[in-house]
Protein backbone atom coordinates (compact mmCIF):
# COMPACT_ATOMS: atom_id res chain seq x y z
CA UNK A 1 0.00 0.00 0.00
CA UNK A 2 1.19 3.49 -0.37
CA UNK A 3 1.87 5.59 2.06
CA UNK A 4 5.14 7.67 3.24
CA UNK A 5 6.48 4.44 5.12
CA UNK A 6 7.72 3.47 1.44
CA UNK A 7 9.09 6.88 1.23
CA UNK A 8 11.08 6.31 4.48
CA UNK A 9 12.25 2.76 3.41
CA UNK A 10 13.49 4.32 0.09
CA UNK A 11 15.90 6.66 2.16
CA UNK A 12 16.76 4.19 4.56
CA UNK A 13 17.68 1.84 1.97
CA UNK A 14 19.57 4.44 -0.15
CA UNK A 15 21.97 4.73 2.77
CA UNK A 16 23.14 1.55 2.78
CA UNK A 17 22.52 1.11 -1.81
CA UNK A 18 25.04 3.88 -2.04
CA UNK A 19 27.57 2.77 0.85
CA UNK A 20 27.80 -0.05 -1.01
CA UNK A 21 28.50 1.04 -4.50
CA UNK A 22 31.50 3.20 -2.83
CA UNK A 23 29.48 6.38 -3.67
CA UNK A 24 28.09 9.88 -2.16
CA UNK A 25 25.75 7.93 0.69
CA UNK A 26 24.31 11.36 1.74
CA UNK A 27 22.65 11.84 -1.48
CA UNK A 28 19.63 10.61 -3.58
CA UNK A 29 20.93 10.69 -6.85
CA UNK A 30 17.71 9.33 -9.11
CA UNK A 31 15.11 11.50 -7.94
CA UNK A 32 14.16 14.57 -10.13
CA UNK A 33 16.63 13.86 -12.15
CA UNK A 34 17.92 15.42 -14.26
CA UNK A 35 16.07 18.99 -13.29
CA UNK A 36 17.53 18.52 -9.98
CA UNK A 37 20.91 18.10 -8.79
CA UNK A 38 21.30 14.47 -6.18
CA UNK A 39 19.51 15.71 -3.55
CA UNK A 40 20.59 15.44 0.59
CA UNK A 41 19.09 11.94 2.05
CA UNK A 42 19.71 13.14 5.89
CA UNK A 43 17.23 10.74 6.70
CA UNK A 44 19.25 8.05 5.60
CA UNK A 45 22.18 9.86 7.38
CA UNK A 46 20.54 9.52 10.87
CA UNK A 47 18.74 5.87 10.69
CA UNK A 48 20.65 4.27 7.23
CA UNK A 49 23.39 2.96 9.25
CA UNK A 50 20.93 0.65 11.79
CA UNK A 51 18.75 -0.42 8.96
CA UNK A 52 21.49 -1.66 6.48
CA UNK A 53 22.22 -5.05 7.73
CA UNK A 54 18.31 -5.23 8.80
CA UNK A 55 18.21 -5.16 4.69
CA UNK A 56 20.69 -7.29 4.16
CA UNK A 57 19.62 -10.06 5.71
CA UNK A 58 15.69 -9.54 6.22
CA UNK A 59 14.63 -7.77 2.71
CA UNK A 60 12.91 -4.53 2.60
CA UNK A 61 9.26 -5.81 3.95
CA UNK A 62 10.83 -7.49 7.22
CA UNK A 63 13.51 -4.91 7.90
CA UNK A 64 10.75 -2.57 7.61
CA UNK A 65 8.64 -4.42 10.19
CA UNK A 66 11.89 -5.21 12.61
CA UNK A 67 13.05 -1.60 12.27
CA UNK A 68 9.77 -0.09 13.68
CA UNK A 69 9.27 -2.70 16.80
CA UNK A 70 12.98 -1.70 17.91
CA UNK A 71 11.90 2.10 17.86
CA UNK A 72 9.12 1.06 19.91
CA UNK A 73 11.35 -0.60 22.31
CA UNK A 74 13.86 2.59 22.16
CA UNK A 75 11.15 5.07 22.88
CA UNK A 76 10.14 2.71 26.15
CA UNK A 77 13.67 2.14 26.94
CA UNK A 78 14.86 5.84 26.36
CA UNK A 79 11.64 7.05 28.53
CA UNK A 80 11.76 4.68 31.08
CA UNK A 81 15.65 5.47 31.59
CA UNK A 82 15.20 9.51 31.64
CA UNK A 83 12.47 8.88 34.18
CA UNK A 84 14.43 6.71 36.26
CA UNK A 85 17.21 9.98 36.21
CA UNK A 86 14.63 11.73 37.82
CA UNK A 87 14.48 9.48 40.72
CA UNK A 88 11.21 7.61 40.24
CA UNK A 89 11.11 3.70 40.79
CA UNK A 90 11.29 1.53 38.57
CA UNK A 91 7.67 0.40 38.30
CA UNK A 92 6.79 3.75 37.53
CA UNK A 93 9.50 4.82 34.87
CA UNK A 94 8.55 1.53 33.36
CA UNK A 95 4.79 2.71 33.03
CA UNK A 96 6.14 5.88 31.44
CA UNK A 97 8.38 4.33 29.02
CA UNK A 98 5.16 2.24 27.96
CA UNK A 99 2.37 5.08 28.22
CA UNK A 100 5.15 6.72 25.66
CA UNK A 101 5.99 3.74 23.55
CA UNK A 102 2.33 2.66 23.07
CA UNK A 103 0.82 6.36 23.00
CA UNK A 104 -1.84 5.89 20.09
CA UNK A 105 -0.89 8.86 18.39
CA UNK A 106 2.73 8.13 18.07
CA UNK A 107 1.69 4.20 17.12
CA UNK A 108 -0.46 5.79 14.56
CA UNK A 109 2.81 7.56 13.33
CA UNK A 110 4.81 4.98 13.20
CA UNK A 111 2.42 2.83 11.15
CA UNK A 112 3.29 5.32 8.31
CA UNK A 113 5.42 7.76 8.79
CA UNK A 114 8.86 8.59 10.09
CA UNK A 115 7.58 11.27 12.68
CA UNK A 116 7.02 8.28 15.47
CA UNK A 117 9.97 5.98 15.02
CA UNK A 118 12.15 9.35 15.38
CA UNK A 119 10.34 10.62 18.37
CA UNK A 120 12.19 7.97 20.46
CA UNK A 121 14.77 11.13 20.00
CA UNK A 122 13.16 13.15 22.70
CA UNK A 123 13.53 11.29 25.58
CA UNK A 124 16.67 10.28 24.51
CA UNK A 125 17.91 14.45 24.52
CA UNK A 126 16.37 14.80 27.76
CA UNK A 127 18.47 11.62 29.34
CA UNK A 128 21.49 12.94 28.04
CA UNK A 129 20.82 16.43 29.78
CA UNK A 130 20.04 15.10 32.75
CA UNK A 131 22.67 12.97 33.40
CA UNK A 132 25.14 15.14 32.20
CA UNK A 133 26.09 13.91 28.78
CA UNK A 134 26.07 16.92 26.64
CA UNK A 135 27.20 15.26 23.51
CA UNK A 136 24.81 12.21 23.40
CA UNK A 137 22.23 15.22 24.05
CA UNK A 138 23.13 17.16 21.06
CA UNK A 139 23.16 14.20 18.78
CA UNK A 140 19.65 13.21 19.71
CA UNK A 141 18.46 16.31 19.25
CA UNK A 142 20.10 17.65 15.68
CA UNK A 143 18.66 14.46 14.61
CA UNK A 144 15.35 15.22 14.73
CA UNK A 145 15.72 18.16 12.15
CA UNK A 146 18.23 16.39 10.21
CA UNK A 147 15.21 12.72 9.86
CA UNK A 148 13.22 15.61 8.00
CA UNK A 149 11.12 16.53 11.25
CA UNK A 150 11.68 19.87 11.08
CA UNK A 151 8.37 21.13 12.96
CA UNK A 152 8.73 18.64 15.59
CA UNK A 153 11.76 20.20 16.21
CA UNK A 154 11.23 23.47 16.69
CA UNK A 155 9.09 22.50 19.87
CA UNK A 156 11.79 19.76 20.59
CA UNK A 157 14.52 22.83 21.00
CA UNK A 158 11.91 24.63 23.00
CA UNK A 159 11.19 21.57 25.62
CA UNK A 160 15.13 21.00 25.70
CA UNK A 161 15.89 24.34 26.45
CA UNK A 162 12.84 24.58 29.08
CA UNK A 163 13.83 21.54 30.68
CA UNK A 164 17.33 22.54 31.21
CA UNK A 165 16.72 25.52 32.95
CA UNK A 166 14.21 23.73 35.39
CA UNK A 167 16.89 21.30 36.25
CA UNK A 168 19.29 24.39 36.47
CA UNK A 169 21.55 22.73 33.42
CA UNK A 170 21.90 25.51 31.28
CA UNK A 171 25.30 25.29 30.07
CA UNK A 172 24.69 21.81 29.49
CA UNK A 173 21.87 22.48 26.78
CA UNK A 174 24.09 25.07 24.68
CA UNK A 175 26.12 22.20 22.63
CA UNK A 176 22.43 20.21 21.52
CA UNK A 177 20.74 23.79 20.93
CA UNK A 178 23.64 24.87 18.37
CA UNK A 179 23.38 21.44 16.90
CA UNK A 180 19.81 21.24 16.17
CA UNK A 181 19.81 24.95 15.00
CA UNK A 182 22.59 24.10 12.54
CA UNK A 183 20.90 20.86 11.90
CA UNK A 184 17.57 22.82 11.26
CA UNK A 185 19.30 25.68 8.73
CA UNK A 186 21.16 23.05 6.66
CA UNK A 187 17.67 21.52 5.63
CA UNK A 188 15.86 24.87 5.41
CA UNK A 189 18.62 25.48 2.93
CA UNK A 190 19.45 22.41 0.91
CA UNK A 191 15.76 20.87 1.22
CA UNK A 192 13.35 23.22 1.87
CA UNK A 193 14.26 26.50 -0.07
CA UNK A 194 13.95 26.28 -3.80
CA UNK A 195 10.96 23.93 -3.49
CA UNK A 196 7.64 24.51 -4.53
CA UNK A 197 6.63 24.92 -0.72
CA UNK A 198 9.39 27.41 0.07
CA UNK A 199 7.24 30.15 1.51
CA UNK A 200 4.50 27.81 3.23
CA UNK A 201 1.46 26.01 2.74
CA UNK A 202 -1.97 27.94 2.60
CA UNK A 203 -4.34 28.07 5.81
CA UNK A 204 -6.93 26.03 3.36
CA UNK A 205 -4.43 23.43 3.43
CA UNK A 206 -3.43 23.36 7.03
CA UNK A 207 -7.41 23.24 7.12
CA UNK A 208 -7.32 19.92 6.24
CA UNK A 209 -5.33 18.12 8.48
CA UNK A 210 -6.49 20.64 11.40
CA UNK A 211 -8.34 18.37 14.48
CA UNK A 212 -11.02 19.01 16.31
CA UNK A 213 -11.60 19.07 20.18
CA UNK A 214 -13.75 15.29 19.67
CA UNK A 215 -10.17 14.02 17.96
CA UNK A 216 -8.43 13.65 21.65
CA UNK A 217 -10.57 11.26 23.21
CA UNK A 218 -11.87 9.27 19.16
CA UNK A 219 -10.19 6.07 18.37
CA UNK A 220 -12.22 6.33 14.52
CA UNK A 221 -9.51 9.26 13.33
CA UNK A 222 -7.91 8.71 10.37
CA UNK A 223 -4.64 9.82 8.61
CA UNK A 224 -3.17 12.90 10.11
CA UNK A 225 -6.29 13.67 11.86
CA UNK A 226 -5.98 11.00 14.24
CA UNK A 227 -4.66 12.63 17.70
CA UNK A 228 -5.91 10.08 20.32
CA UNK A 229 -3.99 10.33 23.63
CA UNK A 230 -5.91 7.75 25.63
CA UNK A 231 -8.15 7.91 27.96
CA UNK A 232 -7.23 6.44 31.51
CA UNK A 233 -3.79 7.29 30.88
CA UNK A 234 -4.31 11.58 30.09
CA UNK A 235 -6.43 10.82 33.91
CA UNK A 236 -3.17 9.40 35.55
CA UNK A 237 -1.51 12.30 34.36
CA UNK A 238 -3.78 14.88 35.61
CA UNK A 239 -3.25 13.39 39.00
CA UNK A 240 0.58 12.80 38.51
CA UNK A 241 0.25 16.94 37.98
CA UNK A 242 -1.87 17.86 41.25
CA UNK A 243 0.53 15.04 43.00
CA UNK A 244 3.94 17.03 42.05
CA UNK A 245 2.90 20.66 42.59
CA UNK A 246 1.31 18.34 46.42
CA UNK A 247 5.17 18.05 46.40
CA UNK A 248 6.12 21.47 45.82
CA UNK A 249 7.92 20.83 42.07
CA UNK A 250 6.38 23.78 40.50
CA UNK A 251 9.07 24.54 38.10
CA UNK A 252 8.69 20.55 36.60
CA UNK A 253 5.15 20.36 36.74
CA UNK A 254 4.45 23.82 35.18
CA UNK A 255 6.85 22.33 32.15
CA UNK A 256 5.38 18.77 31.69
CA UNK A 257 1.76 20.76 31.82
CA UNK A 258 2.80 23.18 29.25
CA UNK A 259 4.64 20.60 26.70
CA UNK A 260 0.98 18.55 26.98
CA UNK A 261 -1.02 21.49 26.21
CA UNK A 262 0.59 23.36 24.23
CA UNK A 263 1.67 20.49 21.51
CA UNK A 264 -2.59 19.58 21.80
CA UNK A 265 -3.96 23.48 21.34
CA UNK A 266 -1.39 23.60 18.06
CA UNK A 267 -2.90 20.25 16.91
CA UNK A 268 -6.25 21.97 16.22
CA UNK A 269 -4.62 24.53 13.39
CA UNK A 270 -7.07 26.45 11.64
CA UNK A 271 -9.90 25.65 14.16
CA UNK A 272 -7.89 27.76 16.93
CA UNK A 273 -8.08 31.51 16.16
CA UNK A 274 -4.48 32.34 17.20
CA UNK A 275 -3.17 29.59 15.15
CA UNK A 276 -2.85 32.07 12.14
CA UNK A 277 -0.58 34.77 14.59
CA UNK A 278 1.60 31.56 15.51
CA UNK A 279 2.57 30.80 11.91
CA UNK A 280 3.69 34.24 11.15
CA UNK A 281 5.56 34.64 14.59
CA UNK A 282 6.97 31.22 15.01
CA UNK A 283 9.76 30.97 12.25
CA UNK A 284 9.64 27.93 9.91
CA UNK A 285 5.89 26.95 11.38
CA UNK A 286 4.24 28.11 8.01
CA UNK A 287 5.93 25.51 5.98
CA UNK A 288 4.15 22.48 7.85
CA UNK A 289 0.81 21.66 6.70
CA UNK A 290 0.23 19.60 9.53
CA UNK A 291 -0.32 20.83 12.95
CA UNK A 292 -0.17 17.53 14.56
CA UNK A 293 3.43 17.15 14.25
CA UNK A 294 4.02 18.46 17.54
CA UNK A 295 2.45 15.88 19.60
CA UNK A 296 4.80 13.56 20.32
CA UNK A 297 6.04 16.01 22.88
CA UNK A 298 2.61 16.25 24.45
CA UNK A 299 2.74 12.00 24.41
CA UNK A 300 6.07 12.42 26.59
CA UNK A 301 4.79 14.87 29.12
CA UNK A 302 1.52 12.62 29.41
CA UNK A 303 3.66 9.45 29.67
CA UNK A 304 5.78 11.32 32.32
CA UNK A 305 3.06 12.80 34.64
CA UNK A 306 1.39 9.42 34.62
CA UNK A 307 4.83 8.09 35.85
CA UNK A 308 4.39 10.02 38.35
CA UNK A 309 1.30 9.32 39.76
CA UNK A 310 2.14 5.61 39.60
CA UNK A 311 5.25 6.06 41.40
CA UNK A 312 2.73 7.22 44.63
CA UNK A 313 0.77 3.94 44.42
CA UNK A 314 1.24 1.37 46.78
CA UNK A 315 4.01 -1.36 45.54
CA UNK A 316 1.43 -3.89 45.08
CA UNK A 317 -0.73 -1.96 42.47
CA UNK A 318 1.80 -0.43 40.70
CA UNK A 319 2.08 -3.90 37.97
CA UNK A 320 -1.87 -3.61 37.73
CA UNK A 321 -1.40 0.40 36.87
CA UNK A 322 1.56 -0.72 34.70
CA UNK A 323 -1.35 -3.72 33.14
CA UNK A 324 -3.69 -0.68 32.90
CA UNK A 325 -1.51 1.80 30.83
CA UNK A 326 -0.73 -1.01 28.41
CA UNK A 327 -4.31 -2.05 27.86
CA UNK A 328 -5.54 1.18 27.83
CA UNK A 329 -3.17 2.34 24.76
CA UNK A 330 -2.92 -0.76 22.82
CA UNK A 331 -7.44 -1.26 22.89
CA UNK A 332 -7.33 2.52 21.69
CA UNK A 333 -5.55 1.66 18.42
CA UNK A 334 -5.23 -1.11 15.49
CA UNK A 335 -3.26 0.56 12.69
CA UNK A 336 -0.81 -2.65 11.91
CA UNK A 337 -2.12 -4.85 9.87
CA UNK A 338 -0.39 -7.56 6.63
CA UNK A 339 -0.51 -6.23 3.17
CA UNK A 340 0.96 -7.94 0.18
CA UNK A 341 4.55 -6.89 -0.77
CA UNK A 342 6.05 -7.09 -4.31
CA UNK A 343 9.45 -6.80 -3.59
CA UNK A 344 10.65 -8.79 -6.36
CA UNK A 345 8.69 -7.95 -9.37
CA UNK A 346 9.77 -9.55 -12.77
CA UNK A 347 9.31 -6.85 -15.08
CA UNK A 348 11.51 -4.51 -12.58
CA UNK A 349 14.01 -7.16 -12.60
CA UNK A 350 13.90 -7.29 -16.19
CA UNK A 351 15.32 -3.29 -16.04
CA UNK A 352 18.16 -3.66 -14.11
CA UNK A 353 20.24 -5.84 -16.81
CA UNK A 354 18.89 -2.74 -19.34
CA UNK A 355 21.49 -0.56 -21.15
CA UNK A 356 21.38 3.14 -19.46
CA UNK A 357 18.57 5.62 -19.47
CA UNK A 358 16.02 7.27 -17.31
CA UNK A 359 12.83 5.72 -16.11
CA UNK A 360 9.49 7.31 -15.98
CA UNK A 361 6.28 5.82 -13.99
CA UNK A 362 2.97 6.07 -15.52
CA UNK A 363 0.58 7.34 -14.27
CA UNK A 364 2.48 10.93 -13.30
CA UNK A 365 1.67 12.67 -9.88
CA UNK A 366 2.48 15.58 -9.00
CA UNK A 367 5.38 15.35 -6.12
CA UNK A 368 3.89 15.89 -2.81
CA UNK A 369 1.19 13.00 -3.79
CA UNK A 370 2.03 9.75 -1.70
CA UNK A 371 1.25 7.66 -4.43
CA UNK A 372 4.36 8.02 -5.84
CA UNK A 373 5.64 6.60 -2.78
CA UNK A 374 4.57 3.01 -4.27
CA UNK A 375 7.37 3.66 -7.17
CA UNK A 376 10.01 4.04 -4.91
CA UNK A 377 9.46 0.68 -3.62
CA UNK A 378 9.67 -0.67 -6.84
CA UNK A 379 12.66 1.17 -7.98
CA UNK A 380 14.42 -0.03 -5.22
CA UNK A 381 14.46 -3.15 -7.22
CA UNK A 382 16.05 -1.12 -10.75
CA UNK A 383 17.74 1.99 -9.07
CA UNK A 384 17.25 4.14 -12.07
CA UNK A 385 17.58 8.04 -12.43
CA UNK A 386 13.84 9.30 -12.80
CA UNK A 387 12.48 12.73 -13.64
CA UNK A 388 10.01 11.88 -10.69
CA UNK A 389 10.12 11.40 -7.40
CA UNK A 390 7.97 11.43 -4.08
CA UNK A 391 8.97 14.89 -1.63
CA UNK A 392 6.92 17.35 0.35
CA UNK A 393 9.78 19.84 -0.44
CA UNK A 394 10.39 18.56 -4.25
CA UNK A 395 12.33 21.40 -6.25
CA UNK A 396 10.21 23.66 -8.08
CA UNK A 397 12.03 22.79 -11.35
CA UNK A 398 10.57 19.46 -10.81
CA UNK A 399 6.71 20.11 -10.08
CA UNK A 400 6.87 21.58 -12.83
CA UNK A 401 8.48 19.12 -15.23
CA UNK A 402 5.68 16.76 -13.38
CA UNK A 403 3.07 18.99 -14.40
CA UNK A 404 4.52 19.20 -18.33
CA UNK A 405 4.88 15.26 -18.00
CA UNK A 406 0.83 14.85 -16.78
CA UNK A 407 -0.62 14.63 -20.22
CA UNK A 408 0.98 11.41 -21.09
CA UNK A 409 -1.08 9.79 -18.44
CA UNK A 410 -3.96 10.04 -21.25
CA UNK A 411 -2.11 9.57 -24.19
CA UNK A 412 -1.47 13.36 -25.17
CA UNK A 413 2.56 13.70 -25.91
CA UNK A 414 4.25 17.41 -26.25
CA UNK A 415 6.70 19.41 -26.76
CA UNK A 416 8.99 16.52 -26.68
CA UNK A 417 9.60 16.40 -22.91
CA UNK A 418 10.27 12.62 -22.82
CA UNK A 419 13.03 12.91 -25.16
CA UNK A 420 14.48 15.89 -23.75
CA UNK A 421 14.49 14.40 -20.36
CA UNK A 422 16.30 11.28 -21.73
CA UNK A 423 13.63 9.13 -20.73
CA UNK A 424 14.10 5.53 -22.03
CA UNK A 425 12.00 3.28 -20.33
CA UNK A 426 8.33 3.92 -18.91
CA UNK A 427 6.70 1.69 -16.24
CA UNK A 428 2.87 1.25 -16.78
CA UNK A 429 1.18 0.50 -13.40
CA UNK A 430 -2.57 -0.91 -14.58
CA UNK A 431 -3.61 -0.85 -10.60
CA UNK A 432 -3.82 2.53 -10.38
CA UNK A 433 -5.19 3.80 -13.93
CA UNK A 434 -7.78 1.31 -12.80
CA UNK A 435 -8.63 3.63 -9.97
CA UNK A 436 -7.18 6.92 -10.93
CA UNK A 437 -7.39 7.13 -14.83
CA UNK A 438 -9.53 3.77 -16.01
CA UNK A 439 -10.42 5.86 -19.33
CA UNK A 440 -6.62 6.90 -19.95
CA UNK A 441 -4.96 3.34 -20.27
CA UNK A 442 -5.59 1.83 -23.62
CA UNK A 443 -4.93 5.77 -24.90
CA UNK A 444 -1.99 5.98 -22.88
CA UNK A 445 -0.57 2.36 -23.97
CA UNK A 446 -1.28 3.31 -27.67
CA UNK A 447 0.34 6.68 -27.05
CA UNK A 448 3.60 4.52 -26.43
CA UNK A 449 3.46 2.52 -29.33
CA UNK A 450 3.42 5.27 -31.77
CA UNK A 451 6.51 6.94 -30.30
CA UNK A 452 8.42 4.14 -30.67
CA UNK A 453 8.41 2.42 -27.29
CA UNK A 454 8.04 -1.80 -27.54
CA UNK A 455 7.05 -3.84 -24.21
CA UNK A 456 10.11 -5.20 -22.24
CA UNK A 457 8.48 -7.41 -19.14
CA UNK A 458 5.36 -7.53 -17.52
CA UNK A 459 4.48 -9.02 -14.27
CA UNK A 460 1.15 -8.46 -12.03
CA UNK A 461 -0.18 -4.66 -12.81
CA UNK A 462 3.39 -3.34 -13.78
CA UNK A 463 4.09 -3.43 -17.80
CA UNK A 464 7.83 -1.89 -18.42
CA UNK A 465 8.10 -0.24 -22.01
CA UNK A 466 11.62 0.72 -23.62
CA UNK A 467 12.29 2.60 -26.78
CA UNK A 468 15.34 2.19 -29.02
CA UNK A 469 18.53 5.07 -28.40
């Protein structure tokens, strides 16, 4: 299925495709080409290394799968460690590091999209403040910006700064803060600016992946709009809250309150009045279109209060409040489920002993369009330069060659793009004209006949076309 999991694989995989072939393995060099120069893959730079022998030896569907249940277990582990730095027990941190782990919203991002495996990043900056390890600090927290994250990141600096006055480590903070800022600019300026979302994405836009007050306690959201929290574990954490400022921690409660409301009063985007004022004040905020991305901050301070309250229960109920958390999380949310894979499709096969040229998938999206996510998987298996590609942040050079190569998905060929491009093979995919473009096949197919291109495989949906040099 597509979705920007495959987009995520593609990068991960990249890492390891180009370390291997002894060349550049911080760049994507067959996207966009050739309107685009090979393009940064930091992604690849901050998880490629883990997930290379995971590919090696598992393939891309179970490395995938393997992958994302070890960031589950590093976002427990990481939380449950920075809580037991704090000084709670270990029955308690434990219930943290699984009301964080198994927080719906961060399970639904991790079904699909990079912005949950990565969030195991935030406790892991925190833990490295607090026990005084400035550089393992810094490095968790420049890679958040640097996995693509950026708007998680701007309230990720925020917390981390926040949280090291409170513990009065202020000094220790400065070495992560200059990392992530530096972190931040170098995608602003190699990713973000030049692309066709330079200067941000309309309020109309936003609109559509803003939530609504019913999202928080709804286990029927979908996509982006899905922003469940739970709902026995947001009541430990209301009680963790009145049981630390009970204690007289005002300075950690007030923090751990304001990183889980803050994060959720964002979340709701064009259906909170000030949310317009925040994207012009808050710099880079404008470019996200979705104002969910800051949750997984609220999910920690949740996952932390309600450590907290556990950690006042009696000894003997704290495994049934540890039972409780878990059940409570996992019943709110069933977004894993088997799909079939293609990973080793004949016709794609077929193009990999092929003399040079570029490759072209029919039908053409525009860029930001997660379909195209499906081709990357597929061109993992042929690793050809393409004039497409699948990025939020695509160059404007090529949403627009995307636009000029849109007529070919119905047959209509001009102003001799394809050549120009040096386009020598085109991919057919028959799935999705038959729900897309059902009218446009047969005129697309004989489109490709009379310029010359002659089938070269088929297998399943996929037909691979080449044309002569």
């Amino acid at each position: 299925m597509p979705g920007d999991h495959l987009q995520t694989g593609w990068n991960l995989w990249l890492f390891g495709h180009q370390l291997e072939h002894g060349r550049a393995f911080w760049l994507d060099p067959y996207s966009f080409r050739p309107e685009s120069k090979p393009r940064p893959n930091f992604q690849g730079l901050v998880l490629g290394l883990p997930y290379w022998p995971l590919f090696v030896v598992f393939g891309a569907v179970l490395a995938w799968n393997i992958f994302t249940l070890l960031t589950f277990v590093g976002a427990g582990g990481a939380t449950c460690a920075w809580l037991r730095s704090l000084g709670l027990p270990r029955g308690a941190a434990l219930a943290g590091g699984l009301a964080f782990a198994l927080a719906p919203y961060r399970v639904a991002q991790s079904a699909g999209h990079l912005l949950g495996p990565i969030s195991f990043f935030l406790p892991l900056s925190l833990l490295g403040l607090q026990v005084g390890q400035p550089l393992l600090a810094g490095a968790a927290l420049a890679a958040i910006p640097l996995s693509g994250q950026v708007h998680l990141a701007l309230g990720a600096v925020a917390l981390f700064v926040a949280y090291a006055f409170v513990r009065r480590r202020p000094w220790h903070a400065l070495p992560g803060v200059v990392a992530a800022v530096v972190a931040g600019e170098l995608v602003q300026r190699t990713v973000i600016r030049g692309s066709a979302h330079e200067h941000g994405r309309s309020l109309e836009e936003v609109g559509k992946y803003s939530a609504h007050w019913s999202d928080f306690v709804s286990r029927h959201g979908r996509g982006e709009t899905f922003v469940l929290l739970g709902w026995l574990t947001p009541l430990l954490a209301l009680a963790g809250l009145v049981l630390l400022v009970l204690a007289s921690r005002y300075a950690l409660a007030a923090l751990l309150a304001l990183a889980a409301a803050i994060p959720i009063l964002l979340a709701l985007g064009t259906n909170l009045p000030t949310y317009e004022f925040a994207r012009r004040v808050i710099p880079h905020l404008k470019v996200s279109r979705v104002p969910e991305r800051l949750l997984p901050i609220a999910c920690l301070a949740v996952a932390a209060l309600a450590a907290f309250a556990v950690a006042r229960a009696w000894p003997v109920l704290v495994p049934l409040a540890v039972a409780l958390v878990a059940v409570d999380l996992h019943a709110q949310v069933h977004v894993f489920g088997a799909a079939a894979a293609n990973q080793h499709n004949a016709a794609y096969a077929a193009l990999r002993a092929q003399p040079p040229g570029r490759l072209l998938d029919l039908p053409v999206f525009l860029p930001d369009v997660g379909l195209n996510s499906m081709y990357l998987a597929y061109d993992m298996q042929a690793a050809r330069e393409r004039p497409t590609g699948y990025s939020t942040t695509a160059p404007k050079a090529a949403d627009a060659t995307a636009r000029r190569l849109r007529p070919l998905n119905c047959g209509e060929w001009r102003d001799g793009t394809v050549a120009r491009l040096g386009i020598r093979y085109v991919a057919v995919h028959q799935g999705f004209f038959a729900a897309f473009r059902p009218a446009c096949l047969l005129p697309a197919l004989t489109a490709l006949r009379a310029h010359g291109f002659r089938p070269l495989a088929a297998d399943g949906d996929v037909r691979i076309f080449t044309r002569a040099p």
